[in-house]
Every structure is written in structure tokens, then in C-alpha cells.
PDB file of N, CA and C in Angstrom:
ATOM      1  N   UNK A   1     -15.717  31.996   2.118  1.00  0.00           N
ATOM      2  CA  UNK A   1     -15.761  31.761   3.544  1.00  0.00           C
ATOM      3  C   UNK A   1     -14.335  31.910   4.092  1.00  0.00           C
ATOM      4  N   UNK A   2     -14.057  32.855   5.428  1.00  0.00           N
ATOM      5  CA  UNK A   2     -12.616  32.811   6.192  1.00  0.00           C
ATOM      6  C   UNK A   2     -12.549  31.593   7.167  1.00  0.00           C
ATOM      7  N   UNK A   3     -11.190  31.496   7.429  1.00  0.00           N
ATOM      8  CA  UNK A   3     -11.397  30.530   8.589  1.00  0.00           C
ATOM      9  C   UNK A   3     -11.858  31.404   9.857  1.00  0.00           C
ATOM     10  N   UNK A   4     -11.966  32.362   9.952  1.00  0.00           N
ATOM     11  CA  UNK A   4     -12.579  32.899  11.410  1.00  0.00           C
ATOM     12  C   UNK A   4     -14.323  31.960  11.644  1.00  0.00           C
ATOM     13  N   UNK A   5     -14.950  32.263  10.172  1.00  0.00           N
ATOM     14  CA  UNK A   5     -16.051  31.549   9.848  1.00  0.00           C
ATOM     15  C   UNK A   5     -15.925  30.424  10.097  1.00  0.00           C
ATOM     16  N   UNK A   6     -15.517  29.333   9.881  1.00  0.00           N
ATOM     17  CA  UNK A   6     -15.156  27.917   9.878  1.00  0.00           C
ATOM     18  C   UNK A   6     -14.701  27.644  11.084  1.00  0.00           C
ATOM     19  N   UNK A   7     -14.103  28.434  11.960  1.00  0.00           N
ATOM     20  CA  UNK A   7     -13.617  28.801  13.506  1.00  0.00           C
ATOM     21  C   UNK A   7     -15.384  28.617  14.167  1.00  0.00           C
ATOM     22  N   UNK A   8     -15.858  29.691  13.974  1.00  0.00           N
ATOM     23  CA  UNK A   8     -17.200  29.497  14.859  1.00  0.00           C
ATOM     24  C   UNK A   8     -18.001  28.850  14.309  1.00  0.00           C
ATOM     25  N   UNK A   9     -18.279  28.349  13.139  1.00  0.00           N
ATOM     26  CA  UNK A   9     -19.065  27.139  13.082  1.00  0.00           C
ATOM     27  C   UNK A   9     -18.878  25.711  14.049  1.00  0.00           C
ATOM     28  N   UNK A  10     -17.457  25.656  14.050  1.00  0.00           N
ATOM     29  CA  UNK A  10     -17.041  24.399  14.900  1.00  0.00           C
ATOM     30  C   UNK A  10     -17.101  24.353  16.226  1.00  0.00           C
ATOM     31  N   UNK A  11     -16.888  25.721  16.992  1.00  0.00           N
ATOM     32  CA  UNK A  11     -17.460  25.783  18.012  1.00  0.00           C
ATOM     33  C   UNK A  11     -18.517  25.670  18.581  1.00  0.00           C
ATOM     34  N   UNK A  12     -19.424  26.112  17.902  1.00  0.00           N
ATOM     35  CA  UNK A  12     -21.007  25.963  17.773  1.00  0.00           C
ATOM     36  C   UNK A  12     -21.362  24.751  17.737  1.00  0.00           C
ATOM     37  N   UNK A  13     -20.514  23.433  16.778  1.00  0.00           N
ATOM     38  CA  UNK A  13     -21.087  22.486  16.685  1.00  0.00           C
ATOM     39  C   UNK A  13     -21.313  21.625  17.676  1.00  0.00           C
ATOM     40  N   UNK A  14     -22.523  20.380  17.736  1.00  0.00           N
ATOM     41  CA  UNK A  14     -22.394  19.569  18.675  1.00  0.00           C
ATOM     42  C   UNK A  14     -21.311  18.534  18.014  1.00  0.00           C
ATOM     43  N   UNK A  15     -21.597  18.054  17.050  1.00  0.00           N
ATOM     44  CA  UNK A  15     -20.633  17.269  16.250  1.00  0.00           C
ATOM     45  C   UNK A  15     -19.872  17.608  15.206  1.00  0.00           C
ATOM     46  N   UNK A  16     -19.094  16.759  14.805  1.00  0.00           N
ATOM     47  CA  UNK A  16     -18.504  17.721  13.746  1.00  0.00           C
ATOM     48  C   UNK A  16     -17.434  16.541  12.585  1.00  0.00           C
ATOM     49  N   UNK A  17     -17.645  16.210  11.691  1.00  0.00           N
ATOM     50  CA  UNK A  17     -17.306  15.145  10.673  1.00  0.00           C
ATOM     51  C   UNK A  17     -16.083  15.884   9.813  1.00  0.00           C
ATOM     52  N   UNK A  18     -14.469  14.997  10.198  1.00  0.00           N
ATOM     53  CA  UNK A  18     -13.495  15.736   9.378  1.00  0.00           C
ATOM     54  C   UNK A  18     -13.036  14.600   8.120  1.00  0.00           C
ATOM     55  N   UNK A  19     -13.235  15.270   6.839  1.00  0.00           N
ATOM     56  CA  UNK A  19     -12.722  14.435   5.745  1.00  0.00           C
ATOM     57  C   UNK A  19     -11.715  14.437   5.207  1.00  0.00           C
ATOM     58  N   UNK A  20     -10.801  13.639   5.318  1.00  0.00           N
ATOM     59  CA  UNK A  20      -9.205  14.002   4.645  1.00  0.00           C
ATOM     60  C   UNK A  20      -9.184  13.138   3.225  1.00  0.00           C
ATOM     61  N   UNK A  21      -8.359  13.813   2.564  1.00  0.00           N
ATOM     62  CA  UNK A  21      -7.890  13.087   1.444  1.00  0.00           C
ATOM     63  C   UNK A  21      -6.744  11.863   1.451  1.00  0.00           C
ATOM     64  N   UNK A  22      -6.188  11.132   0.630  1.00  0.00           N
ATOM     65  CA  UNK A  22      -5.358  10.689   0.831  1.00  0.00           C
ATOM     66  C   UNK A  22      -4.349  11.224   1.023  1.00  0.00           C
ATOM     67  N   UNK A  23      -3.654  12.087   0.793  1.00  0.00           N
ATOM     68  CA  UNK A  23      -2.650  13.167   0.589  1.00  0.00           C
ATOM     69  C   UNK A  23      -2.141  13.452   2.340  1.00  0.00           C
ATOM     70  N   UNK A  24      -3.411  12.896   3.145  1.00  0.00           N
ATOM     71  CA  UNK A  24      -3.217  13.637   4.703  1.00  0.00           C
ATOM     72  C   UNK A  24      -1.837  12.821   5.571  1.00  0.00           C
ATOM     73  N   UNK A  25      -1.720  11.832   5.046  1.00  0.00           N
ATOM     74  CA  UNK A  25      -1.148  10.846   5.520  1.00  0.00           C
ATOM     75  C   UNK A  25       0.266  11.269   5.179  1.00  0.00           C
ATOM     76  N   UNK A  26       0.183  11.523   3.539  1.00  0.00           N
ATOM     77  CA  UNK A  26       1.979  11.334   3.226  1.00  0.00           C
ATOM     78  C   UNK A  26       2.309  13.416   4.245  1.00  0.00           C
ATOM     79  N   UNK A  27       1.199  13.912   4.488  1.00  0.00           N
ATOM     80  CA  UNK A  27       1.906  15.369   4.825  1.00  0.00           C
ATOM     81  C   UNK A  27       2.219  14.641   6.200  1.00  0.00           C
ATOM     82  N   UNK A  28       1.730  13.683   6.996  1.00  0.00           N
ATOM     83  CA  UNK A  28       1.485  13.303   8.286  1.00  0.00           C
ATOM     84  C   UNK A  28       2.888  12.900   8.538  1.00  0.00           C
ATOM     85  N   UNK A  29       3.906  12.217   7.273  1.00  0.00           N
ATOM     86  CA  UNK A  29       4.547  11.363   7.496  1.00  0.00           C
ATOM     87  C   UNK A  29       4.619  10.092   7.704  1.00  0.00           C
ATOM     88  N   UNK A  30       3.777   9.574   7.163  1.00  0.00           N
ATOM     89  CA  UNK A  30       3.284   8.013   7.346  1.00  0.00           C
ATOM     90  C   UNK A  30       3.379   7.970   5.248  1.00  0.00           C
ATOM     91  N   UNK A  31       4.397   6.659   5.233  1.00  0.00           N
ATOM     92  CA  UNK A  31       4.692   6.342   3.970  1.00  0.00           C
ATOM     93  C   UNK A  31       3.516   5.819   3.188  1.00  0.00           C
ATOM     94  N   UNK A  32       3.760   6.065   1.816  1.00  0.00           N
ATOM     95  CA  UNK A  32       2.599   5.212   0.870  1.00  0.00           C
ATOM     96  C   UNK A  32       2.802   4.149   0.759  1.00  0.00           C
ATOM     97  N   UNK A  33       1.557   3.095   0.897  1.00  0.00           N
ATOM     98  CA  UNK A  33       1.866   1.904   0.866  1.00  0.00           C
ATOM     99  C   UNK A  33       2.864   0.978  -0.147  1.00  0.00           C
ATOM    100  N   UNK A  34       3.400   1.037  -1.261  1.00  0.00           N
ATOM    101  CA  UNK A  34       4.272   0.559  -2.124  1.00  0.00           C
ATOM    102  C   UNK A  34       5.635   1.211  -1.363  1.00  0.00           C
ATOM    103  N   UNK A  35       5.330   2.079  -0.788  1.00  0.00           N
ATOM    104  CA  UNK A  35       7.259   2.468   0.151  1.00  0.00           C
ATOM    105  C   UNK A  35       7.066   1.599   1.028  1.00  0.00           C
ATOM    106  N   UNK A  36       5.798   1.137   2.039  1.00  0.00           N
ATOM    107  CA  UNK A  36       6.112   1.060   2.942  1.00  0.00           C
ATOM    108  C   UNK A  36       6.610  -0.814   2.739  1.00  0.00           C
ATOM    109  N   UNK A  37       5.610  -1.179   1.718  1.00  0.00           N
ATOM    110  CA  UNK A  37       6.091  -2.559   1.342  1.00  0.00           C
ATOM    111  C   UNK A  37       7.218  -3.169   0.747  1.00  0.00           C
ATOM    112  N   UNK A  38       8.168  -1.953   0.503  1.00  0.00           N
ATOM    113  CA  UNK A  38       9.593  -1.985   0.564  1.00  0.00           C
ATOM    114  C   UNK A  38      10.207  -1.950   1.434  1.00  0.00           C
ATOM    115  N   UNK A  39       9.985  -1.601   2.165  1.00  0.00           N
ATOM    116  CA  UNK A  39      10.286  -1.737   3.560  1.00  0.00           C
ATOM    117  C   UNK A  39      10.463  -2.414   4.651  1.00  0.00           C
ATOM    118  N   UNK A  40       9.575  -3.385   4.578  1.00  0.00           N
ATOM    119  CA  UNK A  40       8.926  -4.461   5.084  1.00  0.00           C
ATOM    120  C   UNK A  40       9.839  -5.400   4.510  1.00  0.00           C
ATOM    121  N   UNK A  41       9.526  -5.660   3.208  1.00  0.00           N
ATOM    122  CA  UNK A  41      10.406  -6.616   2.397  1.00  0.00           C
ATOM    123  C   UNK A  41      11.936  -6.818   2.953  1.00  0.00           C
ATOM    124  N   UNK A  42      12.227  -4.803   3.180  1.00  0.00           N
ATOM    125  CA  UNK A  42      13.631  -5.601   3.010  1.00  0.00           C
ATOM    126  C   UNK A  42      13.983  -5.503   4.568  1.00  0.00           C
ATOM    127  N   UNK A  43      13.390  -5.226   5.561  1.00  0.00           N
ATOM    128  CA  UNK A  43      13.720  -6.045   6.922  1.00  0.00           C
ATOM    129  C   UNK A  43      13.331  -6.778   7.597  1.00  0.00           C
ATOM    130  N   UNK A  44      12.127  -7.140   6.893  1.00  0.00           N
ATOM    131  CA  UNK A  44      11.760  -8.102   7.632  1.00  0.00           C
ATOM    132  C   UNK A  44      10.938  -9.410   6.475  1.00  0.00           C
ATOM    133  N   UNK A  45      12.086  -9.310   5.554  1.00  0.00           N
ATOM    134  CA  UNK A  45      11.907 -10.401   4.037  1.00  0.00           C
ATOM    135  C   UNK A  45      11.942 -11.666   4.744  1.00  0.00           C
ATOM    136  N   UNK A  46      12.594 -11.748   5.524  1.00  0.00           N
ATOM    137  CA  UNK A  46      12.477 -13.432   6.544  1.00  0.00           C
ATOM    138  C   UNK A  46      11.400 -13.893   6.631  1.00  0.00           C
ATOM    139  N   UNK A  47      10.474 -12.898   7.550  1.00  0.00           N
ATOM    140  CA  UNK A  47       8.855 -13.125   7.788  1.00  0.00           C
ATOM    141  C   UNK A  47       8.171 -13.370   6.328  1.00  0.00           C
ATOM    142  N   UNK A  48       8.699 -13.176   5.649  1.00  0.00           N
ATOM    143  CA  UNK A  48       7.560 -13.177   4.197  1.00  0.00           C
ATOM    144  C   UNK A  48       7.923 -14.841   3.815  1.00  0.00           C
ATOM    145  N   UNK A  49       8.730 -15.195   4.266  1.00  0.00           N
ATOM    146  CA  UNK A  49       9.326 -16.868   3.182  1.00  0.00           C
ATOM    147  C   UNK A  49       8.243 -17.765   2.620  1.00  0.00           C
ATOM    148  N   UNK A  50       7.028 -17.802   3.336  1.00  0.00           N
ATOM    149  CA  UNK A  50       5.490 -18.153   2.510  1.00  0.00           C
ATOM    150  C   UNK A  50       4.891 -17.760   1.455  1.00  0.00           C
ATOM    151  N   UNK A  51       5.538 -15.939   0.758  1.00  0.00           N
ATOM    152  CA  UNK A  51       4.894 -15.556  -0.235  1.00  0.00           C
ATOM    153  C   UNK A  51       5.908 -15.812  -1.030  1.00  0.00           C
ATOM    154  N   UNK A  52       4.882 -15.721  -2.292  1.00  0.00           N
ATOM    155  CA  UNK A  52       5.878 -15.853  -3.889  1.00  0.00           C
ATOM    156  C   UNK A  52       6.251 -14.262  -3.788  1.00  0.00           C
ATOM    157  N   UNK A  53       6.724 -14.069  -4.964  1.00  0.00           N
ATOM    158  CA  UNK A  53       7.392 -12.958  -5.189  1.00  0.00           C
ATOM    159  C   UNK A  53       6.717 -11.451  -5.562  1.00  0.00           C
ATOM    160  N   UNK A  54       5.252 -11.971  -6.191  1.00  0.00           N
ATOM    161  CA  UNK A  54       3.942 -11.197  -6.742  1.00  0.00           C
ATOM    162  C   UNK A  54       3.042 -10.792  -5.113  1.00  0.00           C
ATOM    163  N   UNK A  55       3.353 -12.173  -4.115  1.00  0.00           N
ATOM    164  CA  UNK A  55       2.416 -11.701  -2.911  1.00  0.00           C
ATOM    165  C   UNK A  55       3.197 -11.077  -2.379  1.00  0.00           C
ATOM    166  N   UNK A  56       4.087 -10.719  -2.389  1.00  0.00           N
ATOM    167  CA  UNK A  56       4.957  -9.629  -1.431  1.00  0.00           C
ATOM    168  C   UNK A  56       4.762  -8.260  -1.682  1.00  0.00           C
ATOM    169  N   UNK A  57       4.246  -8.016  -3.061  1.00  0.00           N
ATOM    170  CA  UNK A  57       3.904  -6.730  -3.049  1.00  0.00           C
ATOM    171  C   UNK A  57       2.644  -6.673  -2.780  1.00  0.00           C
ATOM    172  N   UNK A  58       2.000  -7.356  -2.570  1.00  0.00           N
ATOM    173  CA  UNK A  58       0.349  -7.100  -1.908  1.00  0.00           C
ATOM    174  C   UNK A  58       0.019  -6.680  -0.486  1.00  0.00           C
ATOM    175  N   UNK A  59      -0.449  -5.625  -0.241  1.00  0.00           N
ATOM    176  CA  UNK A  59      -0.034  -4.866   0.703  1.00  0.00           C
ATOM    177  C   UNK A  59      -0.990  -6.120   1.608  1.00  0.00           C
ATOM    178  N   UNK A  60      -2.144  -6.186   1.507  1.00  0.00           N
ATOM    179  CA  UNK A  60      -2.905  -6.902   2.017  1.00  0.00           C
ATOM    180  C   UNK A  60      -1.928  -8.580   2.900  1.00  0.00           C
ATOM    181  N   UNK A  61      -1.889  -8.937   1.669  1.00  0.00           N
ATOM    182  CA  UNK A  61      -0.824 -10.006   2.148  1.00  0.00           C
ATOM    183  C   UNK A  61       0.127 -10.069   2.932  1.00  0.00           C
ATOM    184  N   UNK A  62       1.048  -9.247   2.771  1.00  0.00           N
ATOM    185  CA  UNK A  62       2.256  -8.689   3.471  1.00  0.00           C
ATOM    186  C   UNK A  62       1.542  -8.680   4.815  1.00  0.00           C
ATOM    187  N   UNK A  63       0.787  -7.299   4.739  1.00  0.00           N
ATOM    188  CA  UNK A  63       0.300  -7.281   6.235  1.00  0.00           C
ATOM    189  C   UNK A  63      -0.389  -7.863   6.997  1.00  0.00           C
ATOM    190  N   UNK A  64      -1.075  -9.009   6.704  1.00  0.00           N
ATOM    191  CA  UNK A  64      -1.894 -10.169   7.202  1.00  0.00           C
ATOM    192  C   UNK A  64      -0.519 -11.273   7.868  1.00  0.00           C
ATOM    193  N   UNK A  65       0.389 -11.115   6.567  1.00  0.00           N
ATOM    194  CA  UNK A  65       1.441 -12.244   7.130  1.00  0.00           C
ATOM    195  C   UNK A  65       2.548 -11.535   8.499  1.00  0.00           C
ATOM    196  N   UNK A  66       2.414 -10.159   8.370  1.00  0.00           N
ATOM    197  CA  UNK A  66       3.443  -9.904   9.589  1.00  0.00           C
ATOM    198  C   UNK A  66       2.150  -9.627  10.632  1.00  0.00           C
ATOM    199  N   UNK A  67       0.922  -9.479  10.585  1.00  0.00           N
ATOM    200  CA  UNK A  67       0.023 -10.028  11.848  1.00  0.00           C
ATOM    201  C   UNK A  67       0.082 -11.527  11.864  1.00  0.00           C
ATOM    202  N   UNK A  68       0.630 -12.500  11.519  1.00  0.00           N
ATOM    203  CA  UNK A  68       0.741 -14.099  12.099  1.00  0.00           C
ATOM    204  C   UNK A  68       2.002 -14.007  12.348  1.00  0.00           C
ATOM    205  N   UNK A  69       2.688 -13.199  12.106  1.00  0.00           N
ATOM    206  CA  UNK A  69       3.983 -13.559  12.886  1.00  0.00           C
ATOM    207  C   UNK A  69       3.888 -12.939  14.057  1.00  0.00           C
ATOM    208  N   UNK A  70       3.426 -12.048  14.001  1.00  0.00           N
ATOM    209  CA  UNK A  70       3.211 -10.757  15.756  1.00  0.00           C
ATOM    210  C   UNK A  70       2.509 -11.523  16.436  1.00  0.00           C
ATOM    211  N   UNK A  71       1.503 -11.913  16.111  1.00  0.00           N
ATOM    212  CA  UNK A  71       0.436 -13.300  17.117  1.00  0.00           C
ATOM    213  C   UNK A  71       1.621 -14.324  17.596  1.00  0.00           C
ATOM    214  N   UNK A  72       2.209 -15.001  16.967  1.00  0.00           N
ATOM    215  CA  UNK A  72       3.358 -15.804  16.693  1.00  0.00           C
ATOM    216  C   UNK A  72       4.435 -15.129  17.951  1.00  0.00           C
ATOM    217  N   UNK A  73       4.744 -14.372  17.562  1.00  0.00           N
ATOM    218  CA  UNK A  73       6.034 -13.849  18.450  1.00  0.00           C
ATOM    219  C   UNK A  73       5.146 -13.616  19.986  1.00  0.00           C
ATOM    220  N   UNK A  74       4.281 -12.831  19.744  1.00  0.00           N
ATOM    221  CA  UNK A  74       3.467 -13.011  21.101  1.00  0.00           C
ATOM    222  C   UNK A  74       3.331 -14.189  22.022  1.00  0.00           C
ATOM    223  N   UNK A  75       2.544 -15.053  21.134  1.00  0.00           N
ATOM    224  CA  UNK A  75       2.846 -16.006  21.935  1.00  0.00           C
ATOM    225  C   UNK A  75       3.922 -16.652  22.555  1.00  0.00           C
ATOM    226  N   UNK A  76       5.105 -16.709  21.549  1.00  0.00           N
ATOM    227  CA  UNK A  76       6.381 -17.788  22.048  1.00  0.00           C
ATOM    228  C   UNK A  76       6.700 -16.869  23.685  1.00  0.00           C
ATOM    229  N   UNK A  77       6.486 -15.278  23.408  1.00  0.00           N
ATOM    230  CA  UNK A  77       6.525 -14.815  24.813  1.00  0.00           C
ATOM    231  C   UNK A  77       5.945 -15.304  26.069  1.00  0.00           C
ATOM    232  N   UNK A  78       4.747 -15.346  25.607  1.00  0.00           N
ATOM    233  CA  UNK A  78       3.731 -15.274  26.669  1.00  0.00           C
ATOM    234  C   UNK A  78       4.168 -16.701  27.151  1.00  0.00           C
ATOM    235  N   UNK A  79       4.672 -17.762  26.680  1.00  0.00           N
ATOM    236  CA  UNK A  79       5.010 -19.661  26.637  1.00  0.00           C
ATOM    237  C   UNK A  79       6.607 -19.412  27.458  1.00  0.00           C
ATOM    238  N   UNK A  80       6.898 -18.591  27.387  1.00  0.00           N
ATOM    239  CA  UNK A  80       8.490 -18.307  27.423  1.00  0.00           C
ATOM    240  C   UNK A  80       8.400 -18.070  29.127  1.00  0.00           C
ATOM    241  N   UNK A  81       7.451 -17.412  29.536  1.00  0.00           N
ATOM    242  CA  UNK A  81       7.044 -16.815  30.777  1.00  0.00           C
ATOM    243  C   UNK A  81       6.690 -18.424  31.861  1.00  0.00           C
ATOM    244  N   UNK A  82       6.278 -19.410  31.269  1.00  0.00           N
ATOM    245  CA  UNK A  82       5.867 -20.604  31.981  1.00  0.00           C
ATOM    246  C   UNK A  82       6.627 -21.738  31.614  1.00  0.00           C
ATOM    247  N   UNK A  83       7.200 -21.447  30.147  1.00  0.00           N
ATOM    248  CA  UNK A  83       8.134 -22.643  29.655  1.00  0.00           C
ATOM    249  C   UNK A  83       7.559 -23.421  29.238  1.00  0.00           C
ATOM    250  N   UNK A  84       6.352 -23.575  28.573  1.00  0.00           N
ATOM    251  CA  UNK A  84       5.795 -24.770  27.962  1.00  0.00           C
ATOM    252  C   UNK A  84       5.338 -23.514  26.205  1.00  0.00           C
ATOM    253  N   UNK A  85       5.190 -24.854  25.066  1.00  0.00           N
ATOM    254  CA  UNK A  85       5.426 -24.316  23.895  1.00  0.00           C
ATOM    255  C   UNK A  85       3.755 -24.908  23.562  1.00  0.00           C
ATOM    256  N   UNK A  86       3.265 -23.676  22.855  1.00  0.00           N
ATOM    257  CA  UNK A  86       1.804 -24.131  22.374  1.00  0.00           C
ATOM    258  C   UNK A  86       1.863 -25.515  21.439  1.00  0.00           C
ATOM    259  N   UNK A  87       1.484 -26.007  21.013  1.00  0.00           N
ATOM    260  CA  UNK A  87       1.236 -27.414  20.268  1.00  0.00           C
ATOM    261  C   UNK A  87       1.453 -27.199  18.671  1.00  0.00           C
ATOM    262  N   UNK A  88       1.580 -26.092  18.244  1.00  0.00           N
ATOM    263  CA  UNK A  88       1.070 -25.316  16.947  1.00  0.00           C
ATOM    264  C   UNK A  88       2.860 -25.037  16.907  1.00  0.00           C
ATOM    265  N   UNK A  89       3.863 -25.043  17.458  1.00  0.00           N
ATOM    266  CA  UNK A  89       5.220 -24.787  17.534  1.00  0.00           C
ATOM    267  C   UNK A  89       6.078 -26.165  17.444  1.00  0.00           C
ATOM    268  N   UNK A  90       5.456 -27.433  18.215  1.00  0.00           N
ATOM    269  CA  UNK A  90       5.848 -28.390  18.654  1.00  0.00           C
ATOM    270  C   UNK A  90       5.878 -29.252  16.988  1.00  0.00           C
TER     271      UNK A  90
END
């Protein structure tokens, strides 16, 4: 099959389902997760001070814990705007 073929199939289509490999990401420029959790670690190792040393490489972990700090930082904003501190800070 050419892509001229693969060209007018897609045109034709009403829908059309694209499957990438993992591979799509690192051509994309978006790091593999063990880079990117180096990464993380080392600028923003502050935010981690809750994990041991084994949960820091858990991507899962890592990234659950810098979504409670982003909720976190959000808020102190949003409190910052009226001057009163949620109860959960106090």
C-alpha cells in the first residue's frame, strides 16, 4: 500500500482511529518517564519531602504528590486574593 492510498482512504473516512506506539512521544519530545522523574527530583526534590527514597522514583507517586502541591499552591493563591488561609494551612 502507498501513502497516496492511505491519503484517500482518510479522506473518505467518516472516522478515523490513530494508534501510536510508545516511541511517539520520545520523537514528540516529551521525556521518558525515569528522565522525567529525574527531573522532578532534582527541582522540585522540596515538594517530594513525604516520600522515602524508593517512592520518588514511582512515577505514579511523584506525580500524585506534585498534583497536592499544585492544588496546594492554588489555593494559597486563590486565599491570597481575600487574605484569609483555608483551615487545612492553619
Amino acid at each position: 500500500m502507498h501513502m497516496r492510498d492511505v491519503a484517500g482512504y482518510l479522506r473518505q473516512a467518516d472516522q478515523i482511529a490513530i494508534i501510536l506506539g510508545a516511541g511517539a512521544s520520545i520523537t514528540a519530545g516529551i521525556p521518558k518517564a525515569d528522565t522525567l522523574i529525574k527531573q522532578v527530583n532534582e527541582e522540585y526534590g522540596h515538594c517530594l519531602s513525604g516520600l522515602t527514597d524508593e517512592e520518588r522514583k514511582d512515577y505514579g507517586k511523584v506525580m500524585r504528590t506534585l498534583g497536592d502541591v499544585s492544588e496546594a499552591l492554588d489555593e494559597l493563591e486563590a486565599c491570597r486574593k481575600d487574605e484569609t488561609l483555608p483551615s487545612k494551612f492553619i
